[in-house]
Protein backbone atom coordinates (compact mmCIF):
# COMPACT_ATOMS: atom_id res chain seq x y z
CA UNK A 1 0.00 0.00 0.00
CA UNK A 2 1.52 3.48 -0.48
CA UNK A 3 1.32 4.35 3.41
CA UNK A 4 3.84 1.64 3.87
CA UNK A 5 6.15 2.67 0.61
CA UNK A 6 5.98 5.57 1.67
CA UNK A 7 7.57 5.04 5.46
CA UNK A 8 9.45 2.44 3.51
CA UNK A 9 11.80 5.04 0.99
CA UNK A 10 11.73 7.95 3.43
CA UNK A 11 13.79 5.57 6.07
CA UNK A 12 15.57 3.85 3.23
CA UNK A 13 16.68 7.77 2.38
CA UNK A 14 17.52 7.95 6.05
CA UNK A 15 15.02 11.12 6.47
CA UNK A 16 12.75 11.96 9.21
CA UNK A 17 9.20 12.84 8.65
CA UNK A 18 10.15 16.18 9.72
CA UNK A 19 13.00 16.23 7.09
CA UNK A 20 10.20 14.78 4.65
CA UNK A 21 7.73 17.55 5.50
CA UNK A 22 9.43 20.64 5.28
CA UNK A 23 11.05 19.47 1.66
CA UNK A 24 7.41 18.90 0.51
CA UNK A 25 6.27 22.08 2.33
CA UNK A 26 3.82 20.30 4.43
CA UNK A 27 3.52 20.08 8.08
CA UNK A 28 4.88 16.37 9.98
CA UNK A 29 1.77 15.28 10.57
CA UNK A 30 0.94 15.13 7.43
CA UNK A 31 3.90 12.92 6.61
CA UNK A 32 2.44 10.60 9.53
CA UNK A 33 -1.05 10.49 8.56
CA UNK A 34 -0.20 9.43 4.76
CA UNK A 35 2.41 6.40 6.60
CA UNK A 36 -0.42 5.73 9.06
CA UNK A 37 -3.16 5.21 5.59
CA UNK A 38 -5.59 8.25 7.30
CA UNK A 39 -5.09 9.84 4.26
CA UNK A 40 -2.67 10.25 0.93
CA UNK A 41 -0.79 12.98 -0.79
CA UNK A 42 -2.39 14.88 -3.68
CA UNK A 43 -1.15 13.65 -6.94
CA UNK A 44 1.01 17.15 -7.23
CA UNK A 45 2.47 16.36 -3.91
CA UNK A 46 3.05 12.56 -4.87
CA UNK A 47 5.18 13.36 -7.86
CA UNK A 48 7.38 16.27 -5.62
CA UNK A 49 8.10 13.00 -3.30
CA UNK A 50 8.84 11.11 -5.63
CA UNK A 51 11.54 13.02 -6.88
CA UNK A 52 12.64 13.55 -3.38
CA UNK A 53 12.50 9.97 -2.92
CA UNK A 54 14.51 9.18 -5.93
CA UNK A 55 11.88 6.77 -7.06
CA UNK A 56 9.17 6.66 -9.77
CA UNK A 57 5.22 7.81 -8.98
CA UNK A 58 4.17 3.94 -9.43
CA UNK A 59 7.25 2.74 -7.27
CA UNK A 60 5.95 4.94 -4.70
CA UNK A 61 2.11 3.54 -5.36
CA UNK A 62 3.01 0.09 -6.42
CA UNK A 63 5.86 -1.82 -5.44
CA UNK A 64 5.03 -3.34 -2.62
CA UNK A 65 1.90 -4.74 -4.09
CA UNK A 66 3.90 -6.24 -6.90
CA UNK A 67 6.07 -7.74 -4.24
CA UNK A 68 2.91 -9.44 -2.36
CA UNK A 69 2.39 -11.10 -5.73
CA UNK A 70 5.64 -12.64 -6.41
CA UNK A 71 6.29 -13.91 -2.63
């Protein structure tokens, strides 16, 4: 689910939400509520963390899903 990719790059990128939130000009609760699944970034935001993230929009969305499938 993204909630989880998302907790999943920003600690792979060794960045705390914090860190996350003011580079995506949000506040850190934000960051927590879209790695908690109470909500999810707007697509504008999505593709600004993405970049940030150093990943692709459907890595971000996807991957982990595509990973349930293979194990």
């Amino acid at each position: 689910m993204i909630n989880e990719n998302i907790k999943h790059f920003r600690k792979t990128r060794g960045m705390s939400q914090e860190e996350m939130a003011v580079k995506l000009n949000v506040v850190r609760q934000t960051v927590s509520k879209w790695e908690k699944g109470l909500s999810i970034p707007d697509a504008d935001v999505l593709i600004e963390m993405a970049n940030l993230l150093d990943v692709s929009v459907s890595q971000s969305v996807y991957i982990r899903t595509f990973y349930r499938f293979l194990i």
